[in-house]
N, C-alpha and C. Protein backbone atom coordinates (compact mmCIF):
# COMPACT_ATOMS: atom_id res chain seq x y z
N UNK A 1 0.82 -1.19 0.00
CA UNK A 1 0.00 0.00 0.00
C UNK A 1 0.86 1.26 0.00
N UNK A 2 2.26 1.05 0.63
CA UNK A 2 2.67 2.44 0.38
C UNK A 2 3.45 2.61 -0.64
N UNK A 3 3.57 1.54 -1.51
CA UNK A 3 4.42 1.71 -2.88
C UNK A 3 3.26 2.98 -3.85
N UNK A 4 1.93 2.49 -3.58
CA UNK A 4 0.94 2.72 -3.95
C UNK A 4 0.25 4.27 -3.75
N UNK A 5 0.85 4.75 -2.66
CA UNK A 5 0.75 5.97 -2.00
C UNK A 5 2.17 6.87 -2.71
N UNK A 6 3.42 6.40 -2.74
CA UNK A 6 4.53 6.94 -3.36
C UNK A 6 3.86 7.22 -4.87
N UNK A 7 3.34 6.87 -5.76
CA UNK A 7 2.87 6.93 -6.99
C UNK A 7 1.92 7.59 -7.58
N UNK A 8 0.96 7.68 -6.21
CA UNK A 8 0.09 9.18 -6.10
C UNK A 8 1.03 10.20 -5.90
N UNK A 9 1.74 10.15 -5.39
CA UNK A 9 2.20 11.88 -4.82
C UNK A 9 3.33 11.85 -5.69
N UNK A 10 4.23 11.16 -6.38
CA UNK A 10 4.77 11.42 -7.73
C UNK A 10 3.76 11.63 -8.64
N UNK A 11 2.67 11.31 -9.13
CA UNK A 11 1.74 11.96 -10.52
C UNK A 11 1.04 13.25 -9.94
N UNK A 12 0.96 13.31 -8.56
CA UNK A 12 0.39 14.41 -8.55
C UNK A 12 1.71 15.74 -8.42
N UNK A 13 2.75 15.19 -8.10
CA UNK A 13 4.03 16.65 -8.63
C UNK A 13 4.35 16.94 -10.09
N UNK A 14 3.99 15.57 -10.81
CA UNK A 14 4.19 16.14 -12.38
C UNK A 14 2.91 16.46 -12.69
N UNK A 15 2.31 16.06 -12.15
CA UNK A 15 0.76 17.00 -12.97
C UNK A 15 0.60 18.33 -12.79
N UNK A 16 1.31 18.91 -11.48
CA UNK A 16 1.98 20.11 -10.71
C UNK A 16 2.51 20.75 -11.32
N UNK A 17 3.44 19.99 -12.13
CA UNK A 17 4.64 20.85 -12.66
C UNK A 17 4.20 21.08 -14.24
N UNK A 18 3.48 20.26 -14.62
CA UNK A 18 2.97 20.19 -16.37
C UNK A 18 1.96 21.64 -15.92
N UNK A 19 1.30 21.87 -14.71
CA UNK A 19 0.33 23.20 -14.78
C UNK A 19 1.32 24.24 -14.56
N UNK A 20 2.36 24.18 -13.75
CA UNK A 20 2.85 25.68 -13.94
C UNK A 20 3.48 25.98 -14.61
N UNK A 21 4.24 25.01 -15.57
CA UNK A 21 4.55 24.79 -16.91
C UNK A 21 4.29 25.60 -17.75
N UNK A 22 3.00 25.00 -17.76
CA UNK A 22 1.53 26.22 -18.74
C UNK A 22 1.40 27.19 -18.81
N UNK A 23 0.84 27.43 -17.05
CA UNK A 23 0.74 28.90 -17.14
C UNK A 23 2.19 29.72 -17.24
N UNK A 24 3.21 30.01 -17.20
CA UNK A 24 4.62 29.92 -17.09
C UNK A 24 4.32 30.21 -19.14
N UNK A 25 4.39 29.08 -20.06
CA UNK A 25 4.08 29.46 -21.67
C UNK A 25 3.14 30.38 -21.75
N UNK A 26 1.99 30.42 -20.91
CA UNK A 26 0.96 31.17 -21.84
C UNK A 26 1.02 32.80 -21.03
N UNK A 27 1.44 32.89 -19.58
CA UNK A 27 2.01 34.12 -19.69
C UNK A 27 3.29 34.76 -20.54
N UNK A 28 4.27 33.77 -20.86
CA UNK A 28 5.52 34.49 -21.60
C UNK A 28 4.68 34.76 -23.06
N UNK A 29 3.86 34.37 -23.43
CA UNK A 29 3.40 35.11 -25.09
C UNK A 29 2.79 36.33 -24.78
N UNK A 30 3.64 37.15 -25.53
CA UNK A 30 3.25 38.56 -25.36
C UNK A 30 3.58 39.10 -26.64
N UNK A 31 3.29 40.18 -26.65
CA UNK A 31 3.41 40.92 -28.34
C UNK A 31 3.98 42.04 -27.84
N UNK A 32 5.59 42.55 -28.73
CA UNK A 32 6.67 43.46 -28.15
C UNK A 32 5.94 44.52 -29.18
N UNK A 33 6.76 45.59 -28.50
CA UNK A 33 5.82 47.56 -29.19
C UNK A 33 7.11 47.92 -28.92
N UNK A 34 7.05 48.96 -29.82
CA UNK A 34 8.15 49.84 -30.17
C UNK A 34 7.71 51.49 -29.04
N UNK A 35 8.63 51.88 -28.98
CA UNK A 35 8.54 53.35 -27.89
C UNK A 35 7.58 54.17 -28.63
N UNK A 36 7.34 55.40 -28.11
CA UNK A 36 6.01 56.08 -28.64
C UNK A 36 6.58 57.45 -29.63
N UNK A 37 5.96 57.46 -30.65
CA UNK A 37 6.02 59.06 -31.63
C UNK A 37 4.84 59.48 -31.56
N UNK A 38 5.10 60.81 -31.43
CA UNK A 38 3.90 61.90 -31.52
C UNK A 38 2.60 61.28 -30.75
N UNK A 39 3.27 60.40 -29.19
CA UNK A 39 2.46 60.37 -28.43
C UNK A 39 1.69 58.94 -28.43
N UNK A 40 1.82 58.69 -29.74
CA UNK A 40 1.24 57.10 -30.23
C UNK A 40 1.69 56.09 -29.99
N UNK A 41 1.39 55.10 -29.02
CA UNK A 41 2.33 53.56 -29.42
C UNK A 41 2.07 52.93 -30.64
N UNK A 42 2.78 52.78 -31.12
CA UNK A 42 2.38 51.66 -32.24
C UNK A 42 2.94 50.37 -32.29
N UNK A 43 2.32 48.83 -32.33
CA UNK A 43 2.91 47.92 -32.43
C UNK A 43 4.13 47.97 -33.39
N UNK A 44 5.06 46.55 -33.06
CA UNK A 44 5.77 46.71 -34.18
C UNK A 44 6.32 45.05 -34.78
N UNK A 45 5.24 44.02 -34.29
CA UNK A 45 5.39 42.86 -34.58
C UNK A 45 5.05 42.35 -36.16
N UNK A 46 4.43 43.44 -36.65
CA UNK A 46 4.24 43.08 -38.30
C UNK A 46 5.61 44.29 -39.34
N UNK A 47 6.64 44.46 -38.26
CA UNK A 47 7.37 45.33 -38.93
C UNK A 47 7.09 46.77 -38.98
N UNK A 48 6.41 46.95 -38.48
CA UNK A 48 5.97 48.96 -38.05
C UNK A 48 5.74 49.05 -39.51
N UNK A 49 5.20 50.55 -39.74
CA UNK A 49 4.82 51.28 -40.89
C UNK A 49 5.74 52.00 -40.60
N UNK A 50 7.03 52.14 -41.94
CA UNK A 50 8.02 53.52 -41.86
C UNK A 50 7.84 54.02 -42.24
N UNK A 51 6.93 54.22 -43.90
CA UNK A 51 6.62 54.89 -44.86
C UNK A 51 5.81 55.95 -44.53
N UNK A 52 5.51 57.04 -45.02
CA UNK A 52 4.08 58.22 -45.08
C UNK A 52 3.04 57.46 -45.69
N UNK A 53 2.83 56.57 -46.23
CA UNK A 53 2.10 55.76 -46.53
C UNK A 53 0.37 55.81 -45.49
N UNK A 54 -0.72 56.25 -45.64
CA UNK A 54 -1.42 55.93 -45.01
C UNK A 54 -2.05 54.38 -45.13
N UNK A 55 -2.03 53.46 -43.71
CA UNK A 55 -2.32 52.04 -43.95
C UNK A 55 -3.65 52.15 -43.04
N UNK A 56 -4.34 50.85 -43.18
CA UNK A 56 -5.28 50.39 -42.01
C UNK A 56 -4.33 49.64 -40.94
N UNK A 57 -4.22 49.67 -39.85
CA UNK A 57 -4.14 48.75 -38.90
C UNK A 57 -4.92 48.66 -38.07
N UNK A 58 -5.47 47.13 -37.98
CA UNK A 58 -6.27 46.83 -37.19
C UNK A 58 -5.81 45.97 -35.63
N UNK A 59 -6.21 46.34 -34.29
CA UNK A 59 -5.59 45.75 -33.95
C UNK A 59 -6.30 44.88 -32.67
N UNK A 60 -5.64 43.60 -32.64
CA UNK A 60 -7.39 42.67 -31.50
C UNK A 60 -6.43 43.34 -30.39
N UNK A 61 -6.76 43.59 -29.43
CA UNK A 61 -6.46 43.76 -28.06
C UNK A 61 -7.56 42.76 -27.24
N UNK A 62 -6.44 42.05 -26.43
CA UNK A 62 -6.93 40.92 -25.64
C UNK A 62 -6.04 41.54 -24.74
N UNK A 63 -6.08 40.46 -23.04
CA UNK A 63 -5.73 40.55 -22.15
C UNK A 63 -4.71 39.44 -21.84
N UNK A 64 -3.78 39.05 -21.03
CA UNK A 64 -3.34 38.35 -20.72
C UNK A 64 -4.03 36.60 -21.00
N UNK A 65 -4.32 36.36 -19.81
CA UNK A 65 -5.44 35.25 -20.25
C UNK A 65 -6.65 35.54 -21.18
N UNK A 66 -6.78 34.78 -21.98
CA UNK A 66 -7.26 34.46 -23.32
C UNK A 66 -7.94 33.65 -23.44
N UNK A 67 -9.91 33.89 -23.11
CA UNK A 67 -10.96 32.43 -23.32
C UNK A 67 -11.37 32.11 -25.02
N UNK A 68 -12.17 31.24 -24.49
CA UNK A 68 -12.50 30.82 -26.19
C UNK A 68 -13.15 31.75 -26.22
N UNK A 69 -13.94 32.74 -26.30
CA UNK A 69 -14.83 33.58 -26.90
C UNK A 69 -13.49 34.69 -27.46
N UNK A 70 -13.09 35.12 -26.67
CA UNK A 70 -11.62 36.24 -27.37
C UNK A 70 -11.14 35.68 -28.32
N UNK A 71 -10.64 34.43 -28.31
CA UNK A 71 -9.80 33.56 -29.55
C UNK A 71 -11.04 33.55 -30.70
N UNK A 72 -12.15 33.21 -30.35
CA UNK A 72 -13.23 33.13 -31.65
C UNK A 72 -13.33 34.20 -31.85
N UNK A 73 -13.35 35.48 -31.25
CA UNK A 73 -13.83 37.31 -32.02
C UNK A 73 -12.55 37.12 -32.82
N UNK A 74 -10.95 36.52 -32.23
CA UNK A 74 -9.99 37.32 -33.07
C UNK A 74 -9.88 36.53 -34.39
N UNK A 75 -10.17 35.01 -34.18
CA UNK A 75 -9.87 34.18 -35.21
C UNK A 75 -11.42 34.78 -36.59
N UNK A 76 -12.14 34.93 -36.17
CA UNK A 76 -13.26 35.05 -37.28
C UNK A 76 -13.12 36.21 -38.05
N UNK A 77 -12.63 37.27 -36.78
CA UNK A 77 -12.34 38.66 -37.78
C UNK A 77 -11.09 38.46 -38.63
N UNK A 78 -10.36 38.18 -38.11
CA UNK A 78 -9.10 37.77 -38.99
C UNK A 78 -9.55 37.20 -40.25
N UNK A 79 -9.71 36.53 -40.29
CA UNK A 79 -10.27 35.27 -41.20
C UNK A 79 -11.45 36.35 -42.60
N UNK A 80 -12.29 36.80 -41.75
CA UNK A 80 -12.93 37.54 -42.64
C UNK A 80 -11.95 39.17 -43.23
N UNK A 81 -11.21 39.83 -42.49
CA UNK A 81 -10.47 40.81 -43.33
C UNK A 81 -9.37 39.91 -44.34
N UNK A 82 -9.12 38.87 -43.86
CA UNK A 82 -8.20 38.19 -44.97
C UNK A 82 -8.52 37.39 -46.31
N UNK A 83 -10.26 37.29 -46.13
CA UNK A 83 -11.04 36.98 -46.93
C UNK A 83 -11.52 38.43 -47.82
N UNK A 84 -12.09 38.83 -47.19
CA UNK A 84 -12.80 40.01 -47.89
C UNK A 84 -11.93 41.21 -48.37
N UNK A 85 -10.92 40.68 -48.10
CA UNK A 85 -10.39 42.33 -48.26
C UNK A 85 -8.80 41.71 -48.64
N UNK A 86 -8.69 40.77 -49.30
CA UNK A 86 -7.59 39.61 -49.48
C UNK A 86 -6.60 40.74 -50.42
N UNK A 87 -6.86 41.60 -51.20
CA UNK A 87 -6.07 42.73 -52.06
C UNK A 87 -5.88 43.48 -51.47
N UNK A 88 -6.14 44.38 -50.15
CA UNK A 88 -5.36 45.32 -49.28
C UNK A 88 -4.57 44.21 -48.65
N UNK A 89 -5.50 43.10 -48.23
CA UNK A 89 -4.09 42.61 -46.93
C UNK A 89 -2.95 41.85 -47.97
N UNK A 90 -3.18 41.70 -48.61
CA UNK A 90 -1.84 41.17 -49.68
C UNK A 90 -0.38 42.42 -49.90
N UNK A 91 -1.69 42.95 -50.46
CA UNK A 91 -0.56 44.43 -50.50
C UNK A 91 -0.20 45.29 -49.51
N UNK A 92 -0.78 44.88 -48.28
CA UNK A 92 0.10 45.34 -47.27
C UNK A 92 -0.90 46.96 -46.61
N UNK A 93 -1.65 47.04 -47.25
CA UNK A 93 -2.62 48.22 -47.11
C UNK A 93 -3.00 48.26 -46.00
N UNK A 94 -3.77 47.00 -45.33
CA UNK A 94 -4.54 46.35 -44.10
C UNK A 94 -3.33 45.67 -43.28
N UNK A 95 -3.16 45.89 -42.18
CA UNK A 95 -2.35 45.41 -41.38
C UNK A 95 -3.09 44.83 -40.27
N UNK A 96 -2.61 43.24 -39.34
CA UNK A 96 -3.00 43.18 -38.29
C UNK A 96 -2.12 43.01 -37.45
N UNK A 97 -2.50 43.80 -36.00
CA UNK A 97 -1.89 43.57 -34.97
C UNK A 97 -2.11 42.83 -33.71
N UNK A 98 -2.28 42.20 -32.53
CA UNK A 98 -1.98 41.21 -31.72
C UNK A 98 -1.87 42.21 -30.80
N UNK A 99 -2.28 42.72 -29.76
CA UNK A 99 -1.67 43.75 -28.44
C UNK A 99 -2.29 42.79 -27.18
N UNK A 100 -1.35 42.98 -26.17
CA UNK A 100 -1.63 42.45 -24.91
C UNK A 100 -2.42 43.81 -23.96
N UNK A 101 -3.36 44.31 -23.87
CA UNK A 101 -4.01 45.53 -23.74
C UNK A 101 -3.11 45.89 -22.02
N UNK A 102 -3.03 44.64 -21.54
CA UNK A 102 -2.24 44.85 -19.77
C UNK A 102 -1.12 45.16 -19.88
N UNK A 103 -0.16 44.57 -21.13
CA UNK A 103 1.30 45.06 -20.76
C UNK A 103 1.17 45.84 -21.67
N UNK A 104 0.94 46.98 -22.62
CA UNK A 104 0.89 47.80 -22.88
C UNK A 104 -0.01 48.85 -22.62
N UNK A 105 -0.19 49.50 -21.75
CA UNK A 105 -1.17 50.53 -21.07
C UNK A 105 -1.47 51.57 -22.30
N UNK A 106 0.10 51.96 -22.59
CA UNK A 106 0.15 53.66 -23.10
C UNK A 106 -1.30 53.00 -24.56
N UNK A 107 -1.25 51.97 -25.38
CA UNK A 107 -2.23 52.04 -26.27
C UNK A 107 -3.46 51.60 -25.63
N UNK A 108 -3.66 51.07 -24.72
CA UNK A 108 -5.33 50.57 -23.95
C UNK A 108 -5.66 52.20 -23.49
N UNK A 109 -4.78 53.05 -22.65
CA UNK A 109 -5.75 54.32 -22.63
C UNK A 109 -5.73 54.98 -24.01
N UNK A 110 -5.00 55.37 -24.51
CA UNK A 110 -5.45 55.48 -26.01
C UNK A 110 -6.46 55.52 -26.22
N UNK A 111 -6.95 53.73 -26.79
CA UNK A 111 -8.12 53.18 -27.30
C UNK A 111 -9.09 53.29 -25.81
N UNK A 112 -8.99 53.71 -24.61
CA UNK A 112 -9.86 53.86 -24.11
C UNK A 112 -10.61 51.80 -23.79
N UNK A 113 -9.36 50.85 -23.63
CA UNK A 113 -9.79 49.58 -23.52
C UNK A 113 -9.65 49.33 -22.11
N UNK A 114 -10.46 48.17 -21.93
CA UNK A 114 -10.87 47.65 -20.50
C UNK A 114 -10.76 45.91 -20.79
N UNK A 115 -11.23 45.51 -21.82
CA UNK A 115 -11.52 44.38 -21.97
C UNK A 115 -11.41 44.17 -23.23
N UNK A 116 -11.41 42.82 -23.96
CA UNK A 116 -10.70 42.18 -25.34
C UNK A 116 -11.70 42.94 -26.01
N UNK A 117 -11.50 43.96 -27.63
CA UNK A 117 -11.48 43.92 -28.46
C UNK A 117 -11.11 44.44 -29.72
N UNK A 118 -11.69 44.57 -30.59
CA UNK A 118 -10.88 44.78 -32.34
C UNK A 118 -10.94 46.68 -32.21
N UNK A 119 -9.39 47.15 -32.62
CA UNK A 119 -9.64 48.49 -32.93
C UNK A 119 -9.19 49.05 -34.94
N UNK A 120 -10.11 49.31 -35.34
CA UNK A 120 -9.55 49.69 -36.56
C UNK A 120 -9.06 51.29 -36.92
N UNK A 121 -7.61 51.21 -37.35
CA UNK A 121 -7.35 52.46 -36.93
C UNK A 121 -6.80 52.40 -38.27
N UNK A 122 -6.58 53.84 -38.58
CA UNK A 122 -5.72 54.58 -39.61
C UNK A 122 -4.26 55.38 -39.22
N UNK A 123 -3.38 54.74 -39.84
CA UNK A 123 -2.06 55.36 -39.60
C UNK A 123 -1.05 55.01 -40.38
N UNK A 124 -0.23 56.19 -40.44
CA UNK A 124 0.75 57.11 -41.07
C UNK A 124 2.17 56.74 -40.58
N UNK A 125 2.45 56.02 -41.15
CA UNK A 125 3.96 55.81 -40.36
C UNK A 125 3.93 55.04 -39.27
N UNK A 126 4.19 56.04 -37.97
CA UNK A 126 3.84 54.97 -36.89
C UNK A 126 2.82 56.16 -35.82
N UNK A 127 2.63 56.81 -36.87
CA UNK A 127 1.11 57.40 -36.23
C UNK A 127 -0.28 57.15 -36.56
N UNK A 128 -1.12 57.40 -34.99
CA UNK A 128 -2.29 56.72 -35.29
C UNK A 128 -2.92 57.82 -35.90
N UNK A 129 -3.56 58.33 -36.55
CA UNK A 129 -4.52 59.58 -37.23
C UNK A 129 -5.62 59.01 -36.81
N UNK A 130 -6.62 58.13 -36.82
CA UNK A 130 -7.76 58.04 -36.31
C UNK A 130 -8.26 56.09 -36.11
N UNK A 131 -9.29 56.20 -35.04
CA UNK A 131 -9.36 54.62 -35.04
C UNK A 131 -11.31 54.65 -34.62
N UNK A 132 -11.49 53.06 -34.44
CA UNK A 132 -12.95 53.32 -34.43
C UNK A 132 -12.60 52.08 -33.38
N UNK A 133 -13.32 51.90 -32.05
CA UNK A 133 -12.82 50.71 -31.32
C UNK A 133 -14.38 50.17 -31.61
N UNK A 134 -14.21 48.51 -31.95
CA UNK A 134 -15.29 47.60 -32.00
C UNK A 134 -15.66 46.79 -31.00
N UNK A 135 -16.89 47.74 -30.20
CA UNK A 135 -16.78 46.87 -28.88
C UNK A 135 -18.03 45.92 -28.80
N UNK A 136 -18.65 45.87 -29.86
CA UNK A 136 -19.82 45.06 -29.85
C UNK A 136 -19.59 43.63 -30.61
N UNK A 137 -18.49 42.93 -31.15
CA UNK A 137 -18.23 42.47 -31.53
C UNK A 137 -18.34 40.92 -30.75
N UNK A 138 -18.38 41.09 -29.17
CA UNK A 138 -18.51 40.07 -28.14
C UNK A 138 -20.29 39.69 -28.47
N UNK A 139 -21.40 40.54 -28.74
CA UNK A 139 -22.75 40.47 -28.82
C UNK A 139 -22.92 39.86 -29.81
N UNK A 140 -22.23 40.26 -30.64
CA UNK A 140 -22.27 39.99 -32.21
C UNK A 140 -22.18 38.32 -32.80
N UNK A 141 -20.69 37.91 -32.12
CA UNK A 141 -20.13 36.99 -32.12
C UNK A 141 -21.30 35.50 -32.57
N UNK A 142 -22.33 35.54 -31.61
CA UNK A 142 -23.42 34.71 -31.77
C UNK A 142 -24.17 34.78 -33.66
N UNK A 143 -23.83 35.92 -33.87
CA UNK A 143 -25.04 36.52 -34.72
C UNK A 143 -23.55 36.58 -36.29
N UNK A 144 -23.52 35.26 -36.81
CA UNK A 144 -22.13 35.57 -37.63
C UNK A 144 -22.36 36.65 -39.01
N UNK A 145 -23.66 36.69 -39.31
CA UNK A 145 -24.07 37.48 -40.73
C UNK A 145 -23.58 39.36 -40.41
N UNK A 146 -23.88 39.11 -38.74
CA UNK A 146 -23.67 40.58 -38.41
C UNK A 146 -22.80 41.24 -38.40
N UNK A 147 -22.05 40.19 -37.63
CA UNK A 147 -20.23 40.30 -36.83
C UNK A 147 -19.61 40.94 -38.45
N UNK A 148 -19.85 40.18 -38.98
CA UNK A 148 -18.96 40.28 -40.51
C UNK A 148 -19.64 41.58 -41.20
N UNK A 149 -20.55 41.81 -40.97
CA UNK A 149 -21.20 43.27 -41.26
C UNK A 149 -20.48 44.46 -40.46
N UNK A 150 -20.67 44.21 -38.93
CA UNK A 150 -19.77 45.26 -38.47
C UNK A 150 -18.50 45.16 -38.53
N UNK A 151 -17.71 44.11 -38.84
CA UNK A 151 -16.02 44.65 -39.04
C UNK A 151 -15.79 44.85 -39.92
N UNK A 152 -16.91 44.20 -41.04
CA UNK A 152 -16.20 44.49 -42.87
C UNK A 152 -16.80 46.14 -42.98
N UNK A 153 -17.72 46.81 -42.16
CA UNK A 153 -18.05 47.97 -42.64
C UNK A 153 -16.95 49.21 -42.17
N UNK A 154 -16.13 48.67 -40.55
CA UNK A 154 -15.53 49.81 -40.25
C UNK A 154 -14.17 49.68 -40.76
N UNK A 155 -13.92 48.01 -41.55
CA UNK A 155 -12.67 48.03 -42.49
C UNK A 155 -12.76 49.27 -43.75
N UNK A 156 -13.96 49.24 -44.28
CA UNK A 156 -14.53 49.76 -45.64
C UNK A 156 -14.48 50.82 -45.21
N UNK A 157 -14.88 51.91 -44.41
CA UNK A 157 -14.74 53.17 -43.98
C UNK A 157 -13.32 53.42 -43.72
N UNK A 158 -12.19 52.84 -42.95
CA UNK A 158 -11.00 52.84 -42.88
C UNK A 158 -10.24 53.09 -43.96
N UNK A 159 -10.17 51.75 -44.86
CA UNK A 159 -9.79 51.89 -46.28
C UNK A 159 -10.56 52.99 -47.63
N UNK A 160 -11.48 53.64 -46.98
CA UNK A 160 -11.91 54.77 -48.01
C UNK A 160 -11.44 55.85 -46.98
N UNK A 161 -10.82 55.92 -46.16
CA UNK A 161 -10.41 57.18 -45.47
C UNK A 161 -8.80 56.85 -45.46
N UNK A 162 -7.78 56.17 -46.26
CA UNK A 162 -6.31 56.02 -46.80
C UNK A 162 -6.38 55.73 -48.30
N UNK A 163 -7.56 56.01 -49.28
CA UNK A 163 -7.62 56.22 -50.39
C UNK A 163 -8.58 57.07 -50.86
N UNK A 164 -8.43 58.34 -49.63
CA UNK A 164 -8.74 59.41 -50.02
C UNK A 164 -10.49 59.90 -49.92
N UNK A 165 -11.11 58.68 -49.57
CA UNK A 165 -12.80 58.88 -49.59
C UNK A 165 -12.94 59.52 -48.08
N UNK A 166 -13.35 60.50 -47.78
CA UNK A 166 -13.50 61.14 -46.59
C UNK A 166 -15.18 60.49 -45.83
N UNK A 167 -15.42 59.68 -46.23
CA UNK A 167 -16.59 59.42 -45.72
C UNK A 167 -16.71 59.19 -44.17
């Protein structure tokens, strides 16, 4: 019986150690930012914008820990700007970004974030000129005809406001 007892309390230290393991990986993924111009952070994991170039960047802001509903807003929107809009994001027009909204503060007050979601912004280099934060996108999520209505519309307003449509 106590060989039997030794064999519990060995599986239960590696089952111990496989969890802090985990959490240990899934806190070290983080998404690195470059210092701030003209006040703006801007990511810089897709290579920053150096150019005067006006681009879209869009960017999911999540939190540290990450449920399935955050992973499904970021994976579907993704999926649909890379679908629908497959000739800006090819050419580099549409950018996406990845932000940890906790370890980067200076862009969560910015965007005015609290909690995971999509901001579509317009910017110049590595300035932001203007953004639209999508916070209904968690309501939405259920409702897929919609979701894809509201991000493909504030992509479409984005991209007619860096090719000049002031709408």
């Amino acid at each position: 019986m106590q060989l039997s007892e030794k064999y519990k309390k060995l599986i239960t230290y590696l089952l111990l150690a496989f969890v802090l393991v985990s959490i240990g990986y899934a806190l070290g993924k983080h998404s690195v930012v470059t210092g701030t111009v003209n006040g703006n952070m801007v990511a810089a994991s897709n290579g920053g914008t150096t150019s005067a170039e006006r681009l879209v960047k869009i960017f999911y802001m999540h939190a540290t820990f990450r449920c399935v509903t955050c992973n499904s807003i970021e994976s579907r929107a993704k999926l649909l700007v890379e679908r629908d809009f497959a000739d800006a994001w090819t050419s580099k027009k549409i950018l996406w970004e990845e932000i940890n909204f906790q370890e980067n503060e200076a862009l969560a007050k910015k965007f005015d974030v609290v909690a995971s979601c999509i901001v579509v912004s317009v910017v110049q280099g590595d300035e932001i000129l203007e953004f639209n934060r999508l916070d209904d996108v968690w309501p939405l999520l259920e409702k897929p005809a919609e979701f894809d209505i509201y991000v493909a519309d504030a992509v479409k307003k984005a991209l007619g406001k860096i090719n000049g449509d002031n709408k």
